[in-house]
C-alpha atoms as a PDB file:
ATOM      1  CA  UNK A   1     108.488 121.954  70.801  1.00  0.00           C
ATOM      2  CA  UNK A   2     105.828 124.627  70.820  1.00  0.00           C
ATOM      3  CA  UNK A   3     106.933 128.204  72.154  1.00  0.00           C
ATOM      4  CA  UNK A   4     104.653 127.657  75.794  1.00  0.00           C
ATOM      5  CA  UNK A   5     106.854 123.911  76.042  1.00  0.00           C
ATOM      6  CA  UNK A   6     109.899 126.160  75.629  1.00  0.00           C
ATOM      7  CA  UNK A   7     109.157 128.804  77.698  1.00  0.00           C
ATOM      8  CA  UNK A   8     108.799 126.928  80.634  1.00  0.00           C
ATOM      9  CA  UNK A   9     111.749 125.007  79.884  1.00  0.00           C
ATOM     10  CA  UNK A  10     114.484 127.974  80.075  1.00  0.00           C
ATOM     11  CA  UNK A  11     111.633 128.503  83.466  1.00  0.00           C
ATOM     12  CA  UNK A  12     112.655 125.412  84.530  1.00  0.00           C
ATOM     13  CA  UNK A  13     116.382 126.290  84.013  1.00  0.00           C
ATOM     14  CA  UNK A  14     116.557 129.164  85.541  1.00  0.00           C
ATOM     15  CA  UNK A  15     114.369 127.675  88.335  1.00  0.00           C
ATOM     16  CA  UNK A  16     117.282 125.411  88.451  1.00  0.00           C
ATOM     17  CA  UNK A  17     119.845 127.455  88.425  1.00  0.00           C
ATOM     18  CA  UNK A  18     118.660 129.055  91.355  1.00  0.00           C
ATOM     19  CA  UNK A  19     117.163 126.881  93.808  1.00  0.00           C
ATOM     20  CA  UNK A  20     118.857 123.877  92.725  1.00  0.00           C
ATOM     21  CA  UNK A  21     121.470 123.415  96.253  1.00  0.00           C
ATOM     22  CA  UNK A  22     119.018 124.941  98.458  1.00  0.00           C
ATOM     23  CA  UNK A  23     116.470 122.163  97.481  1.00  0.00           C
ATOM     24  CA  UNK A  24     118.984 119.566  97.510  1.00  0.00           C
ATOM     25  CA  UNK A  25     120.640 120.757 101.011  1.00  0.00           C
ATOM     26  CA  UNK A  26     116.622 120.795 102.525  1.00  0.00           C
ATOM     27  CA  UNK A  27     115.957 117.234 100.264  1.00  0.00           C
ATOM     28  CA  UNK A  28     119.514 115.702 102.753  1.00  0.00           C
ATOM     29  CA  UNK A  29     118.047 116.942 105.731  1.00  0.00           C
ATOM     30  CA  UNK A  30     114.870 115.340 105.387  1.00  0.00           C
ATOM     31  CA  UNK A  31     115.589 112.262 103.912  1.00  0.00           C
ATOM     32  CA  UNK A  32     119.305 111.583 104.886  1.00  0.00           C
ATOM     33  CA  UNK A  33     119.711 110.005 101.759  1.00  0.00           C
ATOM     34  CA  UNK A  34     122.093 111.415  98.997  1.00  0.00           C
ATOM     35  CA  UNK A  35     120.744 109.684  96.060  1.00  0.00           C
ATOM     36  CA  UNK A  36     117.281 109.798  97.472  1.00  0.00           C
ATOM     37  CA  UNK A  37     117.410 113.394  97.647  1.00  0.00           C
ATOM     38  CA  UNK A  38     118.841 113.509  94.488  1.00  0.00           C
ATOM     39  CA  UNK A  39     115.791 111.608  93.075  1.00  0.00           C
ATOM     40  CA  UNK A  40     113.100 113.506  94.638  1.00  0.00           C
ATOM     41  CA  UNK A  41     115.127 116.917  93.348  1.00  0.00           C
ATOM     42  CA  UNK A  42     114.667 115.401  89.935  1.00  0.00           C
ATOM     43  CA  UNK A  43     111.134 114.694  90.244  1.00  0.00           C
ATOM     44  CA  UNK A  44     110.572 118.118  91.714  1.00  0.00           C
ATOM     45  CA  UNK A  45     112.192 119.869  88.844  1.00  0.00           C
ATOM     46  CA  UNK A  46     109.879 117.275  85.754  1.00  0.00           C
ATOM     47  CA  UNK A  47     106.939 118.558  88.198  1.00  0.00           C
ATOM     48  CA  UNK A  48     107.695 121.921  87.229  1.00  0.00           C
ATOM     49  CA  UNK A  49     108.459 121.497  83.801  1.00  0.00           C
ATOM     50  CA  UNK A  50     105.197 118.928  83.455  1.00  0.00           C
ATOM     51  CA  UNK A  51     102.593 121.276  84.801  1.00  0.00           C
ATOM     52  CA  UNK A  52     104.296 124.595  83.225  1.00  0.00           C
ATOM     53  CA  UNK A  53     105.542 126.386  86.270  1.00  0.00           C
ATOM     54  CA  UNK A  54     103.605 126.835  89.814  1.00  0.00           C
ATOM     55  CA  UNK A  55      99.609 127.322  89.901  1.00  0.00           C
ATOM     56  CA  UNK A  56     100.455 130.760  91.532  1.00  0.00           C
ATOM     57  CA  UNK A  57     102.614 132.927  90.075  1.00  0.00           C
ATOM     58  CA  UNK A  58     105.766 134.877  91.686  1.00  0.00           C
ATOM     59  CA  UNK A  59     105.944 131.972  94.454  1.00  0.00           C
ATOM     60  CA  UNK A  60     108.333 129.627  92.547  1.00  0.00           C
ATOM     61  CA  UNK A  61     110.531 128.713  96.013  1.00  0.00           C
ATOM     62  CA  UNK A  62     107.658 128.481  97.592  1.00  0.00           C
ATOM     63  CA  UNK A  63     106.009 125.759  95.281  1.00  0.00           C
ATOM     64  CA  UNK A  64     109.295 123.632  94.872  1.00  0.00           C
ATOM     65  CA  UNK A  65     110.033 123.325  98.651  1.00  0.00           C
ATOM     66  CA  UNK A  66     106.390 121.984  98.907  1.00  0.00           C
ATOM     67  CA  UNK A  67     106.603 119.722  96.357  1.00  0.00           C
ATOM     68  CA  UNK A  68     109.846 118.505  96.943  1.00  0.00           C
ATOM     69  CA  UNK A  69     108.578 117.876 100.671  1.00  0.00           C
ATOM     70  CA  UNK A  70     105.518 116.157  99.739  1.00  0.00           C
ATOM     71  CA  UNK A  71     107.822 113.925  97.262  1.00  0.00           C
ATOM     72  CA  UNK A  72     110.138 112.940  99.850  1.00  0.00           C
ATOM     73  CA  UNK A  73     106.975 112.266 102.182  1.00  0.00           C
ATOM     74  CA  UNK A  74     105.999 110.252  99.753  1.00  0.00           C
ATOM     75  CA  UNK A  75     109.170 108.203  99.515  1.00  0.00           C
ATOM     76  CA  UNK A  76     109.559 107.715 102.998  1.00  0.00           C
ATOM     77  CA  UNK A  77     106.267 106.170 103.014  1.00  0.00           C
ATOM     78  CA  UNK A  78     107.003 103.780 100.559  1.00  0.00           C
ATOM     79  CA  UNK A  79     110.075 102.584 102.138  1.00  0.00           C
ATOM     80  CA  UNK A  80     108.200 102.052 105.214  1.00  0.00           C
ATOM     81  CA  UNK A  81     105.875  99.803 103.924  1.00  0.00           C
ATOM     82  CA  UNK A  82     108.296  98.177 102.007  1.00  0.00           C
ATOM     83  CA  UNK A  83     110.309  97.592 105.408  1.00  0.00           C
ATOM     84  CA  UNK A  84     107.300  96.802 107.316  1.00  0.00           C
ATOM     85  CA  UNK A  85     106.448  94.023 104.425  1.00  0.00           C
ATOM     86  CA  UNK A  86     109.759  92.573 104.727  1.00  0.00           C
ATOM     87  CA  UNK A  87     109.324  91.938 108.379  1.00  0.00           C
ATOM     88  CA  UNK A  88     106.334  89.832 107.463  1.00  0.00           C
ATOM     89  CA  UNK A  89     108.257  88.279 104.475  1.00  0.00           C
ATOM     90  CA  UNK A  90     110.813  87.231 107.576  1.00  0.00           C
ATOM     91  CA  UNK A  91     108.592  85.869 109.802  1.00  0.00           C
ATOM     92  CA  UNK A  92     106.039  83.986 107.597  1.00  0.00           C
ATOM     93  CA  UNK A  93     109.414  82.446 106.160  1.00  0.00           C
ATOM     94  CA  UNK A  94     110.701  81.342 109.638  1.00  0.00           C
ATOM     95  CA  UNK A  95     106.940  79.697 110.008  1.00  0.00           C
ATOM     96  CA  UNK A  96     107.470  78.037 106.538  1.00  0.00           C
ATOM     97  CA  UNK A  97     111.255  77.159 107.956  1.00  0.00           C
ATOM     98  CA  UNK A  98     109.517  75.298 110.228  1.00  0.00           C
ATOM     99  CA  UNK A  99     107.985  72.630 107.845  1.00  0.00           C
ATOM    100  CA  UNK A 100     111.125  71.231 106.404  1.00  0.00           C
ATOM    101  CA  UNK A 101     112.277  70.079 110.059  1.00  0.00           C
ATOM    102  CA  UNK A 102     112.999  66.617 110.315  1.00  0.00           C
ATOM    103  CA  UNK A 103     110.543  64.137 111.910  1.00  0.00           C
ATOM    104  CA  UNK A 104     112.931  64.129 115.010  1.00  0.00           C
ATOM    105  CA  UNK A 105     112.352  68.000 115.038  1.00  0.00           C
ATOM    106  CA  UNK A 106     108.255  67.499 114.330  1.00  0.00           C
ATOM    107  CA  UNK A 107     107.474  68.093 118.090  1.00  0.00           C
ATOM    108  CA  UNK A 108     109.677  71.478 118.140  1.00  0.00           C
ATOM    109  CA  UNK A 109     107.412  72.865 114.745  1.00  0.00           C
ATOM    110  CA  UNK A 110     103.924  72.146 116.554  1.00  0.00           C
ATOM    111  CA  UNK A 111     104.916  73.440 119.733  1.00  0.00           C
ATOM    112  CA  UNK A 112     107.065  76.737 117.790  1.00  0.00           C
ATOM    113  CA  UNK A 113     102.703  76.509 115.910  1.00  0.00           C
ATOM    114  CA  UNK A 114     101.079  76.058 118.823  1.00  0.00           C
ATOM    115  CA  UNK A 115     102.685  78.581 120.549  1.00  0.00           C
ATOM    116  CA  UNK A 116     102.116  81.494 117.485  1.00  0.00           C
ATOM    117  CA  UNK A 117      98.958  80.079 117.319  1.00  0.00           C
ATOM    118  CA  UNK A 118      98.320  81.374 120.973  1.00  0.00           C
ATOM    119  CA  UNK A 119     100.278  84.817 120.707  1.00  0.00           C
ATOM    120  CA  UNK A 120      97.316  85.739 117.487  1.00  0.00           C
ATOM    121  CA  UNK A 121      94.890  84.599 119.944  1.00  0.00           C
ATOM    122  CA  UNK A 122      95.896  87.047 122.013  1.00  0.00           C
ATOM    123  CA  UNK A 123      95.735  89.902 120.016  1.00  0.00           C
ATOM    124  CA  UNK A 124      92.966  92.277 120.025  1.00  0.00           C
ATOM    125  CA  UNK A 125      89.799  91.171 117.458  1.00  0.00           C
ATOM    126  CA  UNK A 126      90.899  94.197 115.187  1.00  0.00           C
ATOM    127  CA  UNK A 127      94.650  93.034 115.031  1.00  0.00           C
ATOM    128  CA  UNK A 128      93.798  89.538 114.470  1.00  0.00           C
ATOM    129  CA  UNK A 129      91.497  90.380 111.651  1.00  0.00           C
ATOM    130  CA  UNK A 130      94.437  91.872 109.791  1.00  0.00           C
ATOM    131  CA  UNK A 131      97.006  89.400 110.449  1.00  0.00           C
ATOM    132  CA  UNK A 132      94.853  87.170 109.346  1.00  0.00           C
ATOM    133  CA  UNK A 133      93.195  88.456 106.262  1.00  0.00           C
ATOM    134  CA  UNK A 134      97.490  89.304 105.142  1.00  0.00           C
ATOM    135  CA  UNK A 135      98.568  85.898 106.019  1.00  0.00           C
ATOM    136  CA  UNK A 136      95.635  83.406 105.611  1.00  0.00           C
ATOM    137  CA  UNK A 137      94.129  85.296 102.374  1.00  0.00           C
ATOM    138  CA  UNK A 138      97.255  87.238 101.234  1.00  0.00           C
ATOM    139  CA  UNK A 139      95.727  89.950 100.508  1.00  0.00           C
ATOM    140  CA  UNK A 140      97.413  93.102 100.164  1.00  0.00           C
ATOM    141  CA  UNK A 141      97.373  96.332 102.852  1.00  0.00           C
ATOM    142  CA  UNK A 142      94.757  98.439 100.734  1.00  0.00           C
ATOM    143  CA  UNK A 143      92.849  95.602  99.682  1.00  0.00           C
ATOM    144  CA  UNK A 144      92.339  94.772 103.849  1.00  0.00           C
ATOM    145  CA  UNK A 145      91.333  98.257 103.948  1.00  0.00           C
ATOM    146  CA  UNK A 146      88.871  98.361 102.184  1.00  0.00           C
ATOM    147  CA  UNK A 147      87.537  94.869 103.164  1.00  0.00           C
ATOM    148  CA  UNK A 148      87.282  96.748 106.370  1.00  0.00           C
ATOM    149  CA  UNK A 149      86.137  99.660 105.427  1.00  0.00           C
ATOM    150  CA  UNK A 150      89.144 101.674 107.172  1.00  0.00           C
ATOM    151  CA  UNK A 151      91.669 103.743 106.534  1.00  0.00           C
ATOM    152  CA  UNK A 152      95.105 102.602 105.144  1.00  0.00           C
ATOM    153  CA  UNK A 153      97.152 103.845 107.842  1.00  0.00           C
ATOM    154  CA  UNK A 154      94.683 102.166 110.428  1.00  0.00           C
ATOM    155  CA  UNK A 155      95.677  98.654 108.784  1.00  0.00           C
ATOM    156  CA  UNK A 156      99.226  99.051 108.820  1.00  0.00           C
ATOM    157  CA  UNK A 157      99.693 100.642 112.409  1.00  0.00           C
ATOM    158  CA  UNK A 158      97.503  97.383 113.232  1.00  0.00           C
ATOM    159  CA  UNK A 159      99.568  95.483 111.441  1.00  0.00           C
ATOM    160  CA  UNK A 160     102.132  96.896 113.271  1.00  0.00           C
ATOM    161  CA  UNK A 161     101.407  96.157 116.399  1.00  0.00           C
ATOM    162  CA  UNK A 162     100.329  92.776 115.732  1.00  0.00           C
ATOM    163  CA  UNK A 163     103.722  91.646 114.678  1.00  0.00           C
ATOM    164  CA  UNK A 164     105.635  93.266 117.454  1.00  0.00           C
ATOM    165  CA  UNK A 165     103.090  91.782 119.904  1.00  0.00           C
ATOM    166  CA  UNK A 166     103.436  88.326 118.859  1.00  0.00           C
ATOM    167  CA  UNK A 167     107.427  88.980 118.629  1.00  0.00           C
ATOM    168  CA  UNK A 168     107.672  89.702 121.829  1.00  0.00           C
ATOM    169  CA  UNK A 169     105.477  87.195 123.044  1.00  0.00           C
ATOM    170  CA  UNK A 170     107.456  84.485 121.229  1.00  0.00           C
ATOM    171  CA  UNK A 171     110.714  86.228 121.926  1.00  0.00           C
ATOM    172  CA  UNK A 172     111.795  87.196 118.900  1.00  0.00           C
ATOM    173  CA  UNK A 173     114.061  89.925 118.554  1.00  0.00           C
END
């Protein structure tokens, strides 16, 4: 280890040592998560030790509540998507569901079709586009995006709303 490496080391220690439960207390209140917080705390501190202590000096609290902040943003974002994808995951499997019905139970799966079928329809153009493009092509959120050309957080709120739309036009709860 050079002597700059362990310099901001014992930084990072002391950092530690003294902003270590406020960060964490702040990290449960945002996240309401005790390993979560934990996490992001972690990743806060190997930011600090990574990049050799905060681009402006004699704000150190400063600097880890901010990134600490934007690293549990971060994670909450992620675990929205990841919710919001396994709301699709549920649907398109109660669509798939539908194919192994027995030939008795054939009428039931075109009509339960048929009747999806006319929810998309009435979607708006943009929302169809998406559900479309993530079901029929599979692609993924960003790659919709930028098939698009629109933001990422324009694709999943219509995303979004597509779902819940045709939920609550097929009554599903």
């Amino acid at each position: 280890m050079n002597r700059e490496s362990e310099h901001s080391v014992s930084e990072a220690e002391v950092a530690w040592a003294e902003h270590c439960g406020a960060l964490l207390a702040f990290l449960r209140g945002v996240l309401r998560d005790e390993h979560a917080a934990a996490d992001c705390l972690q990743q806060t501190f190997s930011k600090l030790v990574e990049s050799g202590g905060p681009p402006v000096a004699g704000n150190l609290r400063g600097w880890l509540f901010r990134v600490a902040f934007n690293c549990a943003r971060q994670l909450q974002r992620r675990q929205s998507i990841e919710r919001r994808g396994l709301e699709q995951v549920a649907i398109m499997r109660q669509l798939a569901d539908c194919e192994e019905l027995e030939a008795g139970e054939e009428l039931i799966r075109r009509e339960r079709l048929q009747q999806a079928t006319d929810a998309v329809r009435q979607l708006s153009i943009d929302q169809q586009a998406v559900l479309r493009l993530r079901i029929d092509e599979g692609l993924k959120f960003a790659e919709i995006a930028e098939r698009l050309e629109i933001p990422l957080g324009t694709v999943l709120t219509r995303m979004r709303r597509a779902i819940e739309a045709v939920r609550k036009m097929l009554g599903i709860e």
